[in-house]
PDB file of N, CA and C in Angstrom:
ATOM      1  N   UNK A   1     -44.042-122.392  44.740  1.00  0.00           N
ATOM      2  CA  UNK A   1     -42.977-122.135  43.798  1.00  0.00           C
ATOM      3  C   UNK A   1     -41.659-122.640  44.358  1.00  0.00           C
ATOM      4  N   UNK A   2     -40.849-122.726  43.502  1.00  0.00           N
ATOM      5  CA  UNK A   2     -39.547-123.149  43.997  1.00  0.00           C
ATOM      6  C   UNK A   2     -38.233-122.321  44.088  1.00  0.00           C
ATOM      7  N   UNK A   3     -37.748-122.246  45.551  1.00  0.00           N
ATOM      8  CA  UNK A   3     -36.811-121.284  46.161  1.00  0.00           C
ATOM      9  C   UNK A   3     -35.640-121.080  44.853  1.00  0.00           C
ATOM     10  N   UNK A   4     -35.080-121.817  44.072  1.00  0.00           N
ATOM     11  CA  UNK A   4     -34.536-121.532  43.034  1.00  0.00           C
ATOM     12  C   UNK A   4     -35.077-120.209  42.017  1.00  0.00           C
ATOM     13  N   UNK A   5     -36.328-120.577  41.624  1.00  0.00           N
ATOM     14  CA  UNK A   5     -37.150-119.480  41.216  1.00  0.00           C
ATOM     15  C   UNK A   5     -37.485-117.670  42.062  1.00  0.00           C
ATOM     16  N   UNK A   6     -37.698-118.017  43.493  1.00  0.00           N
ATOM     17  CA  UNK A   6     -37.311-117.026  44.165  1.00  0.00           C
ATOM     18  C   UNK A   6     -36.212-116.045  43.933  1.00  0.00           C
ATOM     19  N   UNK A   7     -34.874-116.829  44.414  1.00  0.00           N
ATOM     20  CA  UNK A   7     -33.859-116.026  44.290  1.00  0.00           C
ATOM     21  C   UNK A   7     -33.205-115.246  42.701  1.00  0.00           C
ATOM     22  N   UNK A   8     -33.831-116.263  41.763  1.00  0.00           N
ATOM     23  CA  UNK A   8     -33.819-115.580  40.514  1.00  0.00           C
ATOM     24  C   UNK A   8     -34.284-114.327  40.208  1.00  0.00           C
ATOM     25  N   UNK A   9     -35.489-114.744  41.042  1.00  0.00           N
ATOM     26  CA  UNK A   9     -36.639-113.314  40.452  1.00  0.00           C
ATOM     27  C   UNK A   9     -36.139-112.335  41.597  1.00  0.00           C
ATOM     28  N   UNK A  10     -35.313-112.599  42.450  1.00  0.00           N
ATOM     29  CA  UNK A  10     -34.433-111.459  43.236  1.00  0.00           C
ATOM     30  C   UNK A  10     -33.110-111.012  42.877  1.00  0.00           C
ATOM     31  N   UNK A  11     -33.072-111.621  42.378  1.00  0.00           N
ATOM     32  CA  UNK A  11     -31.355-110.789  41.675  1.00  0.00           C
ATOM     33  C   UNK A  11     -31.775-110.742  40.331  1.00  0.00           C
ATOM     34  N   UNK A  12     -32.623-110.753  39.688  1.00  0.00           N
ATOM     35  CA  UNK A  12     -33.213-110.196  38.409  1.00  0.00           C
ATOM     36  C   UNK A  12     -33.911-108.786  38.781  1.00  0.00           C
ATOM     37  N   UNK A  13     -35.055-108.641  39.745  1.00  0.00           N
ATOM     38  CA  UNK A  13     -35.419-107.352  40.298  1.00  0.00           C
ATOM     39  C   UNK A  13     -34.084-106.229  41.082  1.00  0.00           C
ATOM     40  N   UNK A  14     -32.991-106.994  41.580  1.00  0.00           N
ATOM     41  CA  UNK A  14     -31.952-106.309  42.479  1.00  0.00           C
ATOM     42  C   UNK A  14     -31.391-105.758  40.693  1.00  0.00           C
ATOM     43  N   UNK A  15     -30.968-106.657  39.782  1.00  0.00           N
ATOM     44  CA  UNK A  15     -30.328-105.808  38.665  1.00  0.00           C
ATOM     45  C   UNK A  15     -31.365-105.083  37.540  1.00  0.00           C
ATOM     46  N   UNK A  16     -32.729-104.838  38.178  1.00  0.00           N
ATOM     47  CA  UNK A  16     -33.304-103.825  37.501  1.00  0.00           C
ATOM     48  C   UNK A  16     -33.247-102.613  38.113  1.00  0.00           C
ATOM     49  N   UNK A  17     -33.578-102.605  39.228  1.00  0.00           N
ATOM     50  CA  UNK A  17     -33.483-101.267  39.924  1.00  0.00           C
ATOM     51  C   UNK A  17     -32.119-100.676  39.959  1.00  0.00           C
ATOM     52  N   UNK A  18     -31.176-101.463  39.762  1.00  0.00           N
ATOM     53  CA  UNK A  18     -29.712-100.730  39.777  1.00  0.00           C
ATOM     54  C   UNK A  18     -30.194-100.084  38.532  1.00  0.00           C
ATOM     55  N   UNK A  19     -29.885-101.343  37.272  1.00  0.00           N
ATOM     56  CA  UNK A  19     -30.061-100.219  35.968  1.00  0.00           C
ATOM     57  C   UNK A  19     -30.924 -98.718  36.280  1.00  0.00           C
ATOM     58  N   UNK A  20     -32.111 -98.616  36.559  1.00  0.00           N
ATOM     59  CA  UNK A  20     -33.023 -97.972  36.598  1.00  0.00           C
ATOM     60  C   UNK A  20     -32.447 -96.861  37.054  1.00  0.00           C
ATOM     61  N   UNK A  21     -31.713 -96.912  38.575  1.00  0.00           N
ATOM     62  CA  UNK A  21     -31.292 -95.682  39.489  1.00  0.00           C
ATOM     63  C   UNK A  21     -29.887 -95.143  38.628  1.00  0.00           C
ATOM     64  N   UNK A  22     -29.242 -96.537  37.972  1.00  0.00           N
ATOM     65  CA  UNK A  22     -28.196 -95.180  37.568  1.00  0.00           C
ATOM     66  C   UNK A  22     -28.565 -94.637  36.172  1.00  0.00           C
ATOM     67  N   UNK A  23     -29.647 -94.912  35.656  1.00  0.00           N
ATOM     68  CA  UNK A  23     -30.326 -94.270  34.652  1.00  0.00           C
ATOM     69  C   UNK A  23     -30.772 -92.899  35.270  1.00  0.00           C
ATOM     70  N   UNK A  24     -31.454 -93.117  35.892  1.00  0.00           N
ATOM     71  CA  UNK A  24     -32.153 -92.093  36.429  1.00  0.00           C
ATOM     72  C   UNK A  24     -30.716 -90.918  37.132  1.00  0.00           C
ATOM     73  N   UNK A  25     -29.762 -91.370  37.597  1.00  0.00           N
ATOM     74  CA  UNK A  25     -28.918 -90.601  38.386  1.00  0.00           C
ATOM     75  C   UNK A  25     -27.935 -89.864  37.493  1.00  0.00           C
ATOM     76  N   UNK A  26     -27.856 -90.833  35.851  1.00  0.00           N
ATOM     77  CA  UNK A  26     -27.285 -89.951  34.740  1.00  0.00           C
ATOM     78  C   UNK A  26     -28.251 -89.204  34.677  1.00  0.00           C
ATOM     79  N   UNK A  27     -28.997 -89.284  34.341  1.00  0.00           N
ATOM     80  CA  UNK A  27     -30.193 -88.392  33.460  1.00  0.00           C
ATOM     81  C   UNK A  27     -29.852 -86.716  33.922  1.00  0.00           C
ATOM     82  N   UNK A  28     -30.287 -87.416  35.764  1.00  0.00           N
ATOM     83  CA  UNK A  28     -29.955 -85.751  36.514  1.00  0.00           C
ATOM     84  C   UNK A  28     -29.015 -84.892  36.382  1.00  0.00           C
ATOM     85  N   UNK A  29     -27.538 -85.863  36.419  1.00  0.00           N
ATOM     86  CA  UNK A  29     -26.397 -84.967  36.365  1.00  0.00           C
ATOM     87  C   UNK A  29     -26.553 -84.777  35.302  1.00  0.00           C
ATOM     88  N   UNK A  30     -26.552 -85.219  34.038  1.00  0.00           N
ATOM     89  CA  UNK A  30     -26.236 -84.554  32.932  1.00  0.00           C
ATOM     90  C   UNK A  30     -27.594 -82.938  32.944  1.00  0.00           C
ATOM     91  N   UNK A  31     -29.137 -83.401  33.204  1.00  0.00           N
ATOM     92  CA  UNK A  31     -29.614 -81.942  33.740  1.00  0.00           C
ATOM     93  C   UNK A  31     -29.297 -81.071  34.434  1.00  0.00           C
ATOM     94  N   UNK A  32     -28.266 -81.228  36.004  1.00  0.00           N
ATOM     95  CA  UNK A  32     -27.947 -80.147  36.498  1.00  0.00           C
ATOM     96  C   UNK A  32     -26.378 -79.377  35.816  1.00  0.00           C
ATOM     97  N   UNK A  33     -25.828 -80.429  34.709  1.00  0.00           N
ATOM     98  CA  UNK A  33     -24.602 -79.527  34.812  1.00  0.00           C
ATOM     99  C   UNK A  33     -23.221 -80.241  35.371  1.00  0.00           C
ATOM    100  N   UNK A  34     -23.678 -81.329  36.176  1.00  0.00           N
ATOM    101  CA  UNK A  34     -22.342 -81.783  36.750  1.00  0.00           C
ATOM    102  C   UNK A  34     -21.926 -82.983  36.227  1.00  0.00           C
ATOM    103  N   UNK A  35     -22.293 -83.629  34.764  1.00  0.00           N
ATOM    104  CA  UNK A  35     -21.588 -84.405  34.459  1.00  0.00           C
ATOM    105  C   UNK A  35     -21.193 -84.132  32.508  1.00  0.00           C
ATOM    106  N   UNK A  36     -20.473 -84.896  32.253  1.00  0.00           N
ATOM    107  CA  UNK A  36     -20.142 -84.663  30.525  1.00  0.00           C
ATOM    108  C   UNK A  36     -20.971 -85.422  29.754  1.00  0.00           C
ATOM    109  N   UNK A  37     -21.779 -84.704  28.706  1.00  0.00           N
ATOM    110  CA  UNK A  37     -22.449 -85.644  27.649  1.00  0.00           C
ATOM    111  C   UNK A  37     -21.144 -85.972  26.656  1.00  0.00           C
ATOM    112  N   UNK A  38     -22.050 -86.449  25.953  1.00  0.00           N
ATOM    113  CA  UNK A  38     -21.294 -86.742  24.699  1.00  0.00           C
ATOM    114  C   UNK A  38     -21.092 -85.424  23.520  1.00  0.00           C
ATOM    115  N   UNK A  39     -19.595 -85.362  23.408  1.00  0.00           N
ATOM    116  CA  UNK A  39     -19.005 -84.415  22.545  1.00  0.00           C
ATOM    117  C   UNK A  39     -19.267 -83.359  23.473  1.00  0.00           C
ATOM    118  N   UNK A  40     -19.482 -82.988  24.907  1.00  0.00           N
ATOM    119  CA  UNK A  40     -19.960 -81.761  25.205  1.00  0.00           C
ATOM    120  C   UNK A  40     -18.747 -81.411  26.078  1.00  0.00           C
ATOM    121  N   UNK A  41     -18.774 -80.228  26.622  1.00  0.00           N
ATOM    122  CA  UNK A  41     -17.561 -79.772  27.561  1.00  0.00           C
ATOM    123  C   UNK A  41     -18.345 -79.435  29.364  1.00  0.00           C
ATOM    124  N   UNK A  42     -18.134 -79.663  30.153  1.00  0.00           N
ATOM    125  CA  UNK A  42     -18.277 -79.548  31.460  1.00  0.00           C
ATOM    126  C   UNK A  42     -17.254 -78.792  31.639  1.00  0.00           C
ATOM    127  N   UNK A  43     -16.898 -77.509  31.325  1.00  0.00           N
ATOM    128  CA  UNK A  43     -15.860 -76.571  31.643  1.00  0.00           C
ATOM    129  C   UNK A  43     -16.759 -75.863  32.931  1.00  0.00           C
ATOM    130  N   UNK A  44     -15.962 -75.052  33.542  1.00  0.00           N
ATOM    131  CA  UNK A  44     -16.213 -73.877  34.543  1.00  0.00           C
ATOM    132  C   UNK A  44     -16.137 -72.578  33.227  1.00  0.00           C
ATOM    133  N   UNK A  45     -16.544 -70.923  33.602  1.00  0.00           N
ATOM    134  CA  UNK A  45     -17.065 -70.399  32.799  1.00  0.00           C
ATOM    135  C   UNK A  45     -16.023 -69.527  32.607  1.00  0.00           C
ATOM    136  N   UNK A  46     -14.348 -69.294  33.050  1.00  0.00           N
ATOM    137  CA  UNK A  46     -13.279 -69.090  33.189  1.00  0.00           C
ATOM    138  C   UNK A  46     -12.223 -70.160  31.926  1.00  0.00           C
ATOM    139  N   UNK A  47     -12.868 -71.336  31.681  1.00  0.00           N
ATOM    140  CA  UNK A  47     -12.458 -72.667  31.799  1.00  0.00           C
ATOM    141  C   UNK A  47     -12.736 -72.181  29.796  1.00  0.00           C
ATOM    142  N   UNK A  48     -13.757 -71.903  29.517  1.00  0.00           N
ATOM    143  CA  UNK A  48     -13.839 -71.020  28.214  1.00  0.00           C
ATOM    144  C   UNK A  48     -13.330 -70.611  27.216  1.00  0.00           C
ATOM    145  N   UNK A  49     -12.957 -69.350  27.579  1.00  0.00           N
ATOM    146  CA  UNK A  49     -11.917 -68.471  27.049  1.00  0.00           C
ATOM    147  C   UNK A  49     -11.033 -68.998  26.649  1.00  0.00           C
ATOM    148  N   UNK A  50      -9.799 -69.390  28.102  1.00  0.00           N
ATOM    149  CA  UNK A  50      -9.056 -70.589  28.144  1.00  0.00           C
ATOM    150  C   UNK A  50      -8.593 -71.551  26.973  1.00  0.00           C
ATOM    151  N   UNK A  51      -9.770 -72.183  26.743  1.00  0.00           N
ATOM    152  CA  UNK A  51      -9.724 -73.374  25.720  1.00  0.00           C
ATOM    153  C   UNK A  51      -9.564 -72.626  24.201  1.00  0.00           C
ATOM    154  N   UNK A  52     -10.737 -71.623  24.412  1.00  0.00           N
ATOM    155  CA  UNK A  52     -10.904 -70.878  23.017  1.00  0.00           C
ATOM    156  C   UNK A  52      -9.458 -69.998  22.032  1.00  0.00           C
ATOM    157  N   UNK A  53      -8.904 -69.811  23.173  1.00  0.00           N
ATOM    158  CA  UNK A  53      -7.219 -68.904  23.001  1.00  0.00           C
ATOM    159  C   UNK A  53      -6.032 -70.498  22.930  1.00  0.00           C
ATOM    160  N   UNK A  54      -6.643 -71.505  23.275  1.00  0.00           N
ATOM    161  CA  UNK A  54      -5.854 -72.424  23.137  1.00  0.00           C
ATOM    162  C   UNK A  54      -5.999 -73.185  21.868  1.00  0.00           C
ATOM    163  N   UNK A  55      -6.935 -73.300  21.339  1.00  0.00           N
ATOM    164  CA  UNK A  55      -7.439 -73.812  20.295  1.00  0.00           C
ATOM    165  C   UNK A  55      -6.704 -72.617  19.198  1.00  0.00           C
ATOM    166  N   UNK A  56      -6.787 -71.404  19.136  1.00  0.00           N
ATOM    167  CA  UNK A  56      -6.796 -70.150  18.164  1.00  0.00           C
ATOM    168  C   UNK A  56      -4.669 -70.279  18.580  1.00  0.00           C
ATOM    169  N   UNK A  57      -4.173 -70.457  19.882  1.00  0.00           N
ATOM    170  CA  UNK A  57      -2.858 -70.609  19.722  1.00  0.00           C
ATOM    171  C   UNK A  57      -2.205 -72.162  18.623  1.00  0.00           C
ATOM    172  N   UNK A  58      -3.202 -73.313  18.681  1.00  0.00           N
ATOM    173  CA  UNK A  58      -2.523 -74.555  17.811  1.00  0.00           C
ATOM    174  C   UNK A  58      -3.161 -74.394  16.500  1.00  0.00           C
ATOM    175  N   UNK A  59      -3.922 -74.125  16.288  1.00  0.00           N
ATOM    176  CA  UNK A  59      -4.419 -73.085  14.695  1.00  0.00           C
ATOM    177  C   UNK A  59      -2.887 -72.263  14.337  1.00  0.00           C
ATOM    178  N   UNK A  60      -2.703 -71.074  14.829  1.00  0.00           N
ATOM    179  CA  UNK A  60      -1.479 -70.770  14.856  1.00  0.00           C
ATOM    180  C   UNK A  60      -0.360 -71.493  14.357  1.00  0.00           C
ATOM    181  N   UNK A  61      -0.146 -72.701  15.380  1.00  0.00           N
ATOM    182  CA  UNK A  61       1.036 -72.739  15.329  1.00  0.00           C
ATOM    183  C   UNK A  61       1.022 -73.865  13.997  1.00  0.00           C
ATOM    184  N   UNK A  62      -0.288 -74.739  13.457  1.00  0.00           N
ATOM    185  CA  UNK A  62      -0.162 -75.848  12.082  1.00  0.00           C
ATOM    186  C   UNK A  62       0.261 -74.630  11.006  1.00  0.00           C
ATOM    187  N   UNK A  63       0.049 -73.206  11.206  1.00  0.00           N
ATOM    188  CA  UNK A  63      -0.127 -72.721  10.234  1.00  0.00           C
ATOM    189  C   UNK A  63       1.591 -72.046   9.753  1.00  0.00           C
ATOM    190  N   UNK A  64       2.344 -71.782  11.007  1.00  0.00           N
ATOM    191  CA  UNK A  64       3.580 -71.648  11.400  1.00  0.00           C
ATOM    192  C   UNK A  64       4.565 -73.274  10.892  1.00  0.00           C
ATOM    193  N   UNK A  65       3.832 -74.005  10.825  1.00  0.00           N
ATOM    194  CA  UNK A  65       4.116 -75.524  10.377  1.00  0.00           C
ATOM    195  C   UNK A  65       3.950 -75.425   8.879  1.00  0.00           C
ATOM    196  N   UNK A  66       3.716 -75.077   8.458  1.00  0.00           N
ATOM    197  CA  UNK A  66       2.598 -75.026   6.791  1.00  0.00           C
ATOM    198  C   UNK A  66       3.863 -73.792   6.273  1.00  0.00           C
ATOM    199  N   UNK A  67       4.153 -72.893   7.114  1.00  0.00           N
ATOM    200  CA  UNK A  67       4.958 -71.854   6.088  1.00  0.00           C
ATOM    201  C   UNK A  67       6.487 -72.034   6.909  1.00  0.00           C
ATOM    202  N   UNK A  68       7.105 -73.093   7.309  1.00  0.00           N
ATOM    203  CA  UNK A  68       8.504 -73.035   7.706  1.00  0.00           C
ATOM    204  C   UNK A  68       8.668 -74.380   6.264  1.00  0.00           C
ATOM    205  N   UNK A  69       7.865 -75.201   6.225  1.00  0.00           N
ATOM    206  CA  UNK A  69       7.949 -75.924   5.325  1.00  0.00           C
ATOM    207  C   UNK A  69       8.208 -75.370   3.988  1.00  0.00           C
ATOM    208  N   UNK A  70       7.041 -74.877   3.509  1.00  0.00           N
ATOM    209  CA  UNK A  70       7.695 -74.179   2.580  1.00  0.00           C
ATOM    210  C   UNK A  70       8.549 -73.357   2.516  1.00  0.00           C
ATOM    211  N   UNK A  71       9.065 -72.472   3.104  1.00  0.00           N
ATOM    212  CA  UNK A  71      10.482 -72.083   3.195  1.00  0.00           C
ATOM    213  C   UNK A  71      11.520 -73.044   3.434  1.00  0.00           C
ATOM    214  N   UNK A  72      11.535 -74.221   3.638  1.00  0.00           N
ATOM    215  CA  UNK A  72      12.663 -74.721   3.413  1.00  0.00           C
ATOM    216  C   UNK A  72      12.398 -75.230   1.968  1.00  0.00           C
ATOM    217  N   UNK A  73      11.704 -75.704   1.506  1.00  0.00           N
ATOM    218  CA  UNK A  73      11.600 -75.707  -0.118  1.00  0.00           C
ATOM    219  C   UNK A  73      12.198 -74.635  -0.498  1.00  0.00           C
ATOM    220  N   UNK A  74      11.676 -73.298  -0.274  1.00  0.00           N
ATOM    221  CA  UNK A  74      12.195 -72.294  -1.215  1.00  0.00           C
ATOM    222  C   UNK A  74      14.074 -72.153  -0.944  1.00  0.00           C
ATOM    223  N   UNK A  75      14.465 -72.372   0.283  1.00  0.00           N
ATOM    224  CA  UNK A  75      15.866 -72.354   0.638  1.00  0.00           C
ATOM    225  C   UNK A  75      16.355 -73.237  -0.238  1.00  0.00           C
ATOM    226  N   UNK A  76      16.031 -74.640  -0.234  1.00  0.00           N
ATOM    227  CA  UNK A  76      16.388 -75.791  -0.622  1.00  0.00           C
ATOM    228  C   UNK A  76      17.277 -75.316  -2.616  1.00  0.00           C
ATOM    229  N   UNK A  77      15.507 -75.046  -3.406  1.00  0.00           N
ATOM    230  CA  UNK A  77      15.322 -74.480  -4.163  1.00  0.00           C
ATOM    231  C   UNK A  77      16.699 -72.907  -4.763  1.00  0.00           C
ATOM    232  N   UNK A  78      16.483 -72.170  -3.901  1.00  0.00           N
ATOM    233  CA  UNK A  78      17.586 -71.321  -4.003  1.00  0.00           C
ATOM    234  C   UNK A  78      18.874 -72.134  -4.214  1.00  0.00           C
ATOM    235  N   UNK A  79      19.508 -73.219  -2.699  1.00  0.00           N
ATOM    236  CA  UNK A  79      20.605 -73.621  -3.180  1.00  0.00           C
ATOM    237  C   UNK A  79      21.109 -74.517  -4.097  1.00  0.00           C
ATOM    238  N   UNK A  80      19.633 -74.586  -4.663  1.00  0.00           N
ATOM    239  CA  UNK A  80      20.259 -75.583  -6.143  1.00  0.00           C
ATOM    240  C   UNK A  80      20.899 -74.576  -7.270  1.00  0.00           C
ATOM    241  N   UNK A  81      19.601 -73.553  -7.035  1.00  0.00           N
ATOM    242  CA  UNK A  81      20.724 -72.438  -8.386  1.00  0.00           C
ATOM    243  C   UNK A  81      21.686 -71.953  -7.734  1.00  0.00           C
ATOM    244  N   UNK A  82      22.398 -71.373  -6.778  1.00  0.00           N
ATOM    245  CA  UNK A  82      23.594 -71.238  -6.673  1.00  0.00           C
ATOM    246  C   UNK A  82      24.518 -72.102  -7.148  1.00  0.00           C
ATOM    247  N   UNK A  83      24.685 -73.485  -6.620  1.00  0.00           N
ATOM    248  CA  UNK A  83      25.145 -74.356  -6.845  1.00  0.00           C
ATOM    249  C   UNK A  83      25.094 -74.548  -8.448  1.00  0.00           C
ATOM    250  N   UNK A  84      24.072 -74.009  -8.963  1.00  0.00           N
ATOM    251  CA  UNK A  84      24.316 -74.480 -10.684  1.00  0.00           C
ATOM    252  C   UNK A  84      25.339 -73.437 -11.359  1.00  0.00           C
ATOM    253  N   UNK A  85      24.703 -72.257 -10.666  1.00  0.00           N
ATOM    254  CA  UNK A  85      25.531 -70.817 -11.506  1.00  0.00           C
ATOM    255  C   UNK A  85      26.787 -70.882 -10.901  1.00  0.00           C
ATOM    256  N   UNK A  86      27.123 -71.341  -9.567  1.00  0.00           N
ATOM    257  CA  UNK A  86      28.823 -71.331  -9.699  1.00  0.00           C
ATOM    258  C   UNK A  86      29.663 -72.652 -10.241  1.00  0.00           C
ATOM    259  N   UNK A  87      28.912 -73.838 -10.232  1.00  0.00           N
ATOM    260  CA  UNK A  87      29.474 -74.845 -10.600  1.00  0.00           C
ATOM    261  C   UNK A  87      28.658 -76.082 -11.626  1.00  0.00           C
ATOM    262  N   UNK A  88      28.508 -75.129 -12.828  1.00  0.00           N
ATOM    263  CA  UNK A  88      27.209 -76.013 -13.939  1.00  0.00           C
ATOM    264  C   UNK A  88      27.521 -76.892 -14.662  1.00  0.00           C
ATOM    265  N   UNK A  89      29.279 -77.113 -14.470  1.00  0.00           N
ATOM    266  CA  UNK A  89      29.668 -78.468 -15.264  1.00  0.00           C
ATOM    267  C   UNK A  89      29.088 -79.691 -13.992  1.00  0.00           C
ATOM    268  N   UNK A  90      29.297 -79.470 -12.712  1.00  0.00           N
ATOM    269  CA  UNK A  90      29.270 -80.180 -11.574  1.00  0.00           C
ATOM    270  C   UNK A  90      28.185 -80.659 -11.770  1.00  0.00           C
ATOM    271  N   UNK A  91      27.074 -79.708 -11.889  1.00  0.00           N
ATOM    272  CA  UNK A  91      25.794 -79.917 -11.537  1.00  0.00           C
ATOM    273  C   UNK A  91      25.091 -80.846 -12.748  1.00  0.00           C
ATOM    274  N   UNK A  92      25.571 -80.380 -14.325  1.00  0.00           N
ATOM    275  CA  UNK A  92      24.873 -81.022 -15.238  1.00  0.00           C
ATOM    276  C   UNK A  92      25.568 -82.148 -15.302  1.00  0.00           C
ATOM    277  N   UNK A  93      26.921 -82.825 -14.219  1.00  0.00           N
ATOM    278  CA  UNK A  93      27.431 -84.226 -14.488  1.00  0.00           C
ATOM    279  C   UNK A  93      26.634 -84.509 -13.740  1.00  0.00           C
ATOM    280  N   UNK A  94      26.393 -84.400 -12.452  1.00  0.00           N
ATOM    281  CA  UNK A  94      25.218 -85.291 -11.945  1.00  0.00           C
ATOM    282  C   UNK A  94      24.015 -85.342 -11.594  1.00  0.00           C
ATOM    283  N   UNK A  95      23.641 -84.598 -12.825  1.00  0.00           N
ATOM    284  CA  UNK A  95      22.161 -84.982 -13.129  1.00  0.00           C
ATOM    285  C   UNK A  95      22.242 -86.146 -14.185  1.00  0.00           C
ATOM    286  N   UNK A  96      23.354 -86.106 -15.179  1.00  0.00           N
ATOM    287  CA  UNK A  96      23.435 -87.078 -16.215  1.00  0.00           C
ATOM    288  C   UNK A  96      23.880 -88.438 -15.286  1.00  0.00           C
ATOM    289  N   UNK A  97      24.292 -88.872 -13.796  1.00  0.00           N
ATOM    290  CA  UNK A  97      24.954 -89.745 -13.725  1.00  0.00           C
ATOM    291  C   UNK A  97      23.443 -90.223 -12.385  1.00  0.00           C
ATOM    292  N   UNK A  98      22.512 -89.411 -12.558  1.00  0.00           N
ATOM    293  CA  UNK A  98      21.426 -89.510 -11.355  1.00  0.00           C
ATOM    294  C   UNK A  98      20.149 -90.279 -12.579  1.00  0.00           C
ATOM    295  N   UNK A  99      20.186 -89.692 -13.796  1.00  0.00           N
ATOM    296  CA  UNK A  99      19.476 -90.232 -14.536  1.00  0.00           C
ATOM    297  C   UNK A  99      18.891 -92.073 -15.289  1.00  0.00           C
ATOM    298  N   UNK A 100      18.231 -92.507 -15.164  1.00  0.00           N
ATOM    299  CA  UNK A 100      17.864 -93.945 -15.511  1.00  0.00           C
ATOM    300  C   UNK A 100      17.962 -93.657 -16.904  1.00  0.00           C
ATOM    301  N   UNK A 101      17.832 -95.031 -17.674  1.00  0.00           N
ATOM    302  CA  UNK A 101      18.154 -95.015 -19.199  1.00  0.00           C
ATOM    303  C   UNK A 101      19.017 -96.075 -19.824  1.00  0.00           C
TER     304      UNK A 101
END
């Protein structure tokens, strides 16, 4: 055979057994625990809770987001009727001068 052919079929066998071992070396960690699958958490069992009170605090706070919003609508809202009931000539000129037509 020819030494060209040799060294092929040696760095073709050298990059199977790599594949192979770090196949095999995921496989394990992900069985004992010490590495991350996919979508999964490798937390410590402290590490938990933790996340769970952190998750339940930004829940919280979209929801604290969701009702400051609408209160400024409703503020907003309020100071338009003030603004109408103390000054309704003001207000109905410029709505007539805000209007298309």
């Amino acid at each position: 055979m020819d030494p060209d052919v040799f060294s092929f079929m040696g760095v073709m066998g050298t990059i199977a057994v790599f594949i192979f071992v770090m196949t095999m070396a995921r496989g394990m960690s992900r069985r004992l625990g010490g590495g991350r699958s996919r979508g999964g958490c490798s937390c410590v069992d402290g590490d938990h809770e933790e996340l769970e009170h952190l998750r339940e605090r930004v829940a919280d706070l979209e929801y604290s987001g969701r009702r400051i919003e609408e209160l400024e609508e409703r503020v907003d809202f309020a100071e338009r009727l003030l603004a109408e009931t103390k000054h309704p000539e003001r207000v109905a000129g410029s709505h007539d001068t805000n209007t298309l037509g």
